[in-house]
Protein backbone atom coordinates (compact mmCIF):
# COMPACT_ATOMS: atom_id res chain seq x y z
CA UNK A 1 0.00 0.00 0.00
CA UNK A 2 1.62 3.37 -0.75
CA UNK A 3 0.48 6.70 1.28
CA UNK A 4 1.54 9.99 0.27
CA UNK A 5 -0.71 12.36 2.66
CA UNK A 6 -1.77 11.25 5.38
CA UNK A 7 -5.63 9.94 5.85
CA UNK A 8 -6.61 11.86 3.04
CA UNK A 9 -4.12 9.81 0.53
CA UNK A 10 -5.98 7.05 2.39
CA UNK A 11 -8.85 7.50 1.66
CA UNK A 12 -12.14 6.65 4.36
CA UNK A 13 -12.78 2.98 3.11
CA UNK A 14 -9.33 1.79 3.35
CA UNK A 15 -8.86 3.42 6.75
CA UNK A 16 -11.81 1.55 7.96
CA UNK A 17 -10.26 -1.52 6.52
CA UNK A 18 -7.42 -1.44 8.21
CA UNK A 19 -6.41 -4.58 10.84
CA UNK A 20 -5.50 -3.05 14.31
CA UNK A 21 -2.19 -4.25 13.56
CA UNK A 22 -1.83 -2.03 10.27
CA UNK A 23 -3.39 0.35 11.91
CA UNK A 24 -1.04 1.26 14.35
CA UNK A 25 1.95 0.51 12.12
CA UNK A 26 1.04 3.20 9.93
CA UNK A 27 -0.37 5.69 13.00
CA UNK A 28 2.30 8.42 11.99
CA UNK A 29 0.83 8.70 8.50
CA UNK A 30 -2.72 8.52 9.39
CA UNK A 31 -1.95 11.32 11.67
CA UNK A 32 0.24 13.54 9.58
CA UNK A 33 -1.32 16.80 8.93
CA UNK A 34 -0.86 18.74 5.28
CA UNK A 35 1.98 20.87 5.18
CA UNK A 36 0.47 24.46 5.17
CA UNK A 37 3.38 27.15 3.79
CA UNK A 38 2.22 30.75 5.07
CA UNK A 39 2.71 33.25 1.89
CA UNK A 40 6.02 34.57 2.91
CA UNK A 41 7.77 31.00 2.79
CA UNK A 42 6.28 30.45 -0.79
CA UNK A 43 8.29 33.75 -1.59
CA UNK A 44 11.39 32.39 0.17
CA UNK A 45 11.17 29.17 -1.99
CA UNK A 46 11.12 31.37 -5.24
CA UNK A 47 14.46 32.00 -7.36
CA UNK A 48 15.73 35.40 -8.14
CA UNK A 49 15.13 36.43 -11.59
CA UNK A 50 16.18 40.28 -10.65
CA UNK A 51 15.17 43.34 -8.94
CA UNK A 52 13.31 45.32 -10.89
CA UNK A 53 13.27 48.86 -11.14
CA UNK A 54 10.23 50.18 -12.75
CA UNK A 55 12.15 52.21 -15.67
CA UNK A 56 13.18 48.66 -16.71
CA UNK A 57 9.46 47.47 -16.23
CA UNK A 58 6.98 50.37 -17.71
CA UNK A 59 7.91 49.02 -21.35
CA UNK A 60 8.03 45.70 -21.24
CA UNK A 61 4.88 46.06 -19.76
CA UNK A 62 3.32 48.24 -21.88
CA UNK A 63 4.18 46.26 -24.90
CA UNK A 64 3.22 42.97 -23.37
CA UNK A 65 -0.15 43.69 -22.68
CA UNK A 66 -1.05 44.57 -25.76
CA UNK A 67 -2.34 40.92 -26.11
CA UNK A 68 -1.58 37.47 -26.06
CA UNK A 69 -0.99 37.32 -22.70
CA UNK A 70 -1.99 34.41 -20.24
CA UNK A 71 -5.38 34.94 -18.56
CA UNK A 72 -4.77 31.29 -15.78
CA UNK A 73 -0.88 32.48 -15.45
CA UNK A 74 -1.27 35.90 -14.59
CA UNK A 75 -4.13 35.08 -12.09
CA UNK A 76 -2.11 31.65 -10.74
CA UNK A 77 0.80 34.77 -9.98
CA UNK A 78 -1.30 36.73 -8.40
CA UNK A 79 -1.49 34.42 -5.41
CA UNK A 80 2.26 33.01 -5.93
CA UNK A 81 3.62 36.09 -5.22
CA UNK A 82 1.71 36.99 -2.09
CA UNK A 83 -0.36 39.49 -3.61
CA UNK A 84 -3.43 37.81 -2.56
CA UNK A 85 -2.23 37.25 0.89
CA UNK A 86 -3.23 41.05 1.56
CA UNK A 87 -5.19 42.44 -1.52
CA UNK A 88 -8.50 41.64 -2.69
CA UNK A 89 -9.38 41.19 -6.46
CA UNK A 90 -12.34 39.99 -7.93
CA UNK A 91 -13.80 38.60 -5.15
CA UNK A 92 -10.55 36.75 -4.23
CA UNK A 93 -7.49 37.80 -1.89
CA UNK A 94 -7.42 39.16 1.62
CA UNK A 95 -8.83 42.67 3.15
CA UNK A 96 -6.40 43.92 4.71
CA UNK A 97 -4.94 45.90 2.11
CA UNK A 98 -6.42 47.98 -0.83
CA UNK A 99 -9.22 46.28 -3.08
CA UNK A 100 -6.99 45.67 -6.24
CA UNK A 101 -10.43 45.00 -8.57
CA UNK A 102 -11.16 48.58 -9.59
CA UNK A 103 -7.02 49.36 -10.24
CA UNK A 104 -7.60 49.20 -13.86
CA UNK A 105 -9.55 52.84 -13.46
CA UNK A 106 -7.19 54.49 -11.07
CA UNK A 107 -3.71 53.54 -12.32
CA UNK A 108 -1.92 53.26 -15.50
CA UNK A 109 1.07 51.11 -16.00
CA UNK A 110 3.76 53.22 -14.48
CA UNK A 111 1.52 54.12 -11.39
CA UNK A 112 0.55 50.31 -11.28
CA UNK A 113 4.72 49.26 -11.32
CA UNK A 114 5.45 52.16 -8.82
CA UNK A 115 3.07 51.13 -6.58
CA UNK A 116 4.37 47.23 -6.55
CA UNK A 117 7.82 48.13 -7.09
CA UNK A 118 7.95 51.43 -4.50
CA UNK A 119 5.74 50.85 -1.86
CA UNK A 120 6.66 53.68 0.39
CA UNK A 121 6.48 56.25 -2.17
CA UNK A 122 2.74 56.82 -1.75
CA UNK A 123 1.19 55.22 1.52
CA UNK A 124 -2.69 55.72 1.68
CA UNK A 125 -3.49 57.56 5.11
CA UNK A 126 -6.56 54.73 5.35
CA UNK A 127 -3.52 51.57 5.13
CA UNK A 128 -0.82 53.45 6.59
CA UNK A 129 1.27 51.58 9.67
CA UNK A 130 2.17 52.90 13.51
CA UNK A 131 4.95 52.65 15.34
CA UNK A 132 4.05 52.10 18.93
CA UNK A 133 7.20 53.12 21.16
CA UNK A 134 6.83 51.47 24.58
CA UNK A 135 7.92 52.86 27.89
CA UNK A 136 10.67 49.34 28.26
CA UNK A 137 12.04 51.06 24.78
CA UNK A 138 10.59 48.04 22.60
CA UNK A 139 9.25 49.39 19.79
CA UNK A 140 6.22 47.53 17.41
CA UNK A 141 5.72 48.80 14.11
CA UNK A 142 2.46 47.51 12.38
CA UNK A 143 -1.52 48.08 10.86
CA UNK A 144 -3.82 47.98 14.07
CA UNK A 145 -5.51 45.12 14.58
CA UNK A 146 -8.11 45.82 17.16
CA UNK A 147 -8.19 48.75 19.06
CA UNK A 148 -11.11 47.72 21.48
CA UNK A 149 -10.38 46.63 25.42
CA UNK A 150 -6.92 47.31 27.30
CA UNK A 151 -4.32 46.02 24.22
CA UNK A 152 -3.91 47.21 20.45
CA UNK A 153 -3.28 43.95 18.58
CA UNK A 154 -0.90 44.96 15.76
CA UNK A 155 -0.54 42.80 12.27
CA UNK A 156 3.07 43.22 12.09
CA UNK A 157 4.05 40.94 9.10
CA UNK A 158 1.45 42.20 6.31
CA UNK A 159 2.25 38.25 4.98
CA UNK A 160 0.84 36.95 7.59
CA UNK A 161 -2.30 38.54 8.22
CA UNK A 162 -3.54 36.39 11.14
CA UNK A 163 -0.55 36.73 13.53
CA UNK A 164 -1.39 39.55 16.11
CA UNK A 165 1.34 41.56 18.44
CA UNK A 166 -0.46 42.55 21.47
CA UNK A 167 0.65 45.61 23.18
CA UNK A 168 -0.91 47.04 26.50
CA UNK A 169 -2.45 50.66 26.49
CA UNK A 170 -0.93 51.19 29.76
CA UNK A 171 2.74 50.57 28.61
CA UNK A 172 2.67 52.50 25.75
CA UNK A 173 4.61 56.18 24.96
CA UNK A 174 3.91 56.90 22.42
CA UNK A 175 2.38 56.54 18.84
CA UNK A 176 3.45 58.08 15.84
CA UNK A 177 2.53 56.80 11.75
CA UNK A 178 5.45 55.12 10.40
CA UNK A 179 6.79 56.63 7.07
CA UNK A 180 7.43 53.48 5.53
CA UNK A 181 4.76 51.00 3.86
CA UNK A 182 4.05 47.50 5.12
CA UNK A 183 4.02 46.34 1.62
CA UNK A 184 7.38 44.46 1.43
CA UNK A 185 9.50 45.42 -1.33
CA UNK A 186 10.48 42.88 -3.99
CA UNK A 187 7.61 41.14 -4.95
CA UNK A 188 8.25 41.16 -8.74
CA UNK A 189 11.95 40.05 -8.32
CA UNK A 190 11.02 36.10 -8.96
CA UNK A 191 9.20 36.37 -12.05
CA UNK A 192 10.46 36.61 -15.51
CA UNK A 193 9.50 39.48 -17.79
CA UNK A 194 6.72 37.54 -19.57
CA UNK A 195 5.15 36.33 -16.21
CA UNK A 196 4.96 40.34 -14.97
CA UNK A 197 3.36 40.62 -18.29
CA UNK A 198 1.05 38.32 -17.36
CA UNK A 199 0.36 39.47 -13.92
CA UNK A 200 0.04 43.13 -15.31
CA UNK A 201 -2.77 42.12 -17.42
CA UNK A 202 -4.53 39.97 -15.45
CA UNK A 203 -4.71 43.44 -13.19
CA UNK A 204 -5.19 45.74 -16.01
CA UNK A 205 -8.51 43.83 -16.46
CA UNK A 206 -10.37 43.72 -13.49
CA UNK A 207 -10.04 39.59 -14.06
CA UNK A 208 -11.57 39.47 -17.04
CA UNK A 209 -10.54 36.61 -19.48
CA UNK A 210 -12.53 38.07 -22.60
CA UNK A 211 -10.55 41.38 -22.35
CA UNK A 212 -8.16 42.03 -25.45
CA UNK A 213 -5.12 41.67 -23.59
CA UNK A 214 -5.79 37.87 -23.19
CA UNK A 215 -6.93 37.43 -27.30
């Protein structure tokens, strides 16, 4: 019998006909949980390609998405490279970031690339980090959390949305919004021109498939 998951490679019906004896034997793969890789390891496990500057981006950009371009690719990247760890677009992605759906109508190409490729250049005043100083001289830098009760719970790692820092009202000096953006840098750096293409486009349209750029 080969098992390459766990009680889901299984299967129900094989587990239940299983002899105690086999049963126990193969206890540490019936109990093995899937591996679960938070969005910042699947951006560890990528390869440099290089790190883009946007003057180097804006044309290859602009010519690629004037069609041909992958519709399942550029969407498949959207989530590879974290962007839907934070972002929400087209009914898909996290909230805890900008809504990415209506970009299309807001930013051009450049603007789009800057705002990847330069996070801190423009920080919106509605996403924009603190940096609580405490009176022990730790400092926490993050988006508030919750702000309700005795402790702020700060988001510290914008990658991992679910992971709170809390920090008690009563120790805290002071409070002050941080100049640079949560958005880590370098999220472009792993792909290869023609995926950014790719990625660009599947922006550019709001997610639709039928849009020129994909014909």
């Amino acid at each position: 019998m080969v098992l390459s998951a766990g009680r889901a490679a299984v299967g129900c019906d094989a587990v239940k006909n299983l002899s105690d004896a086999e049963r126990l034997a193969l206890t540490p793969v019936l109990e093995m949980q899937p591996a679960s890789r938070s969005p910042q390891q699947v951006l560890a496990a990528r390869s440099l390609v290089k790190e883009w500057t946007v003057a180097e981006l804006v044309p290859v950009v602009s010519r690629g998405v004037a069609g041909k371009r992958n519709f399942e690719r550029g969407r498949s990247l959207y989530s590879a490279v974290a962007c839907a760890a934070c972002h929400r677009f087209a009914d898909e992605g996290g909230s805890i970031a900008p809504d990415l759906t209506a970009v299309a109508g807001r930013f051009g190409v450049r603007d789009l690339l800057e705002a990847i490729i330069e996070p801190s250049k423009a920080i919106s005043d509605q996403y924009a980090a603190i940096v609580i100083r405490k009176k022990n001289g730790e400092v926490v830098t993050g988006r508030v959390g919750n702000l309700s009760g005795p402790r702020i719970s700060v988001v510290q790692n914008m990658l991992e949305p679910g992971q709170f820092t809390n920090v008690v009202r009563s120790d805290i000096e002071s409070i002050e919004t941080a100049k640079v953006s949560m958005m880590p840098p370098g999220l472009l750096n792993s792909l290869k021109p023609d995926e950014i293409q790719d990625l660009m486009a599947y922006l550019l349209s709001r997610g639709d498939y039928t849009h020129r750029m994909f014909r």
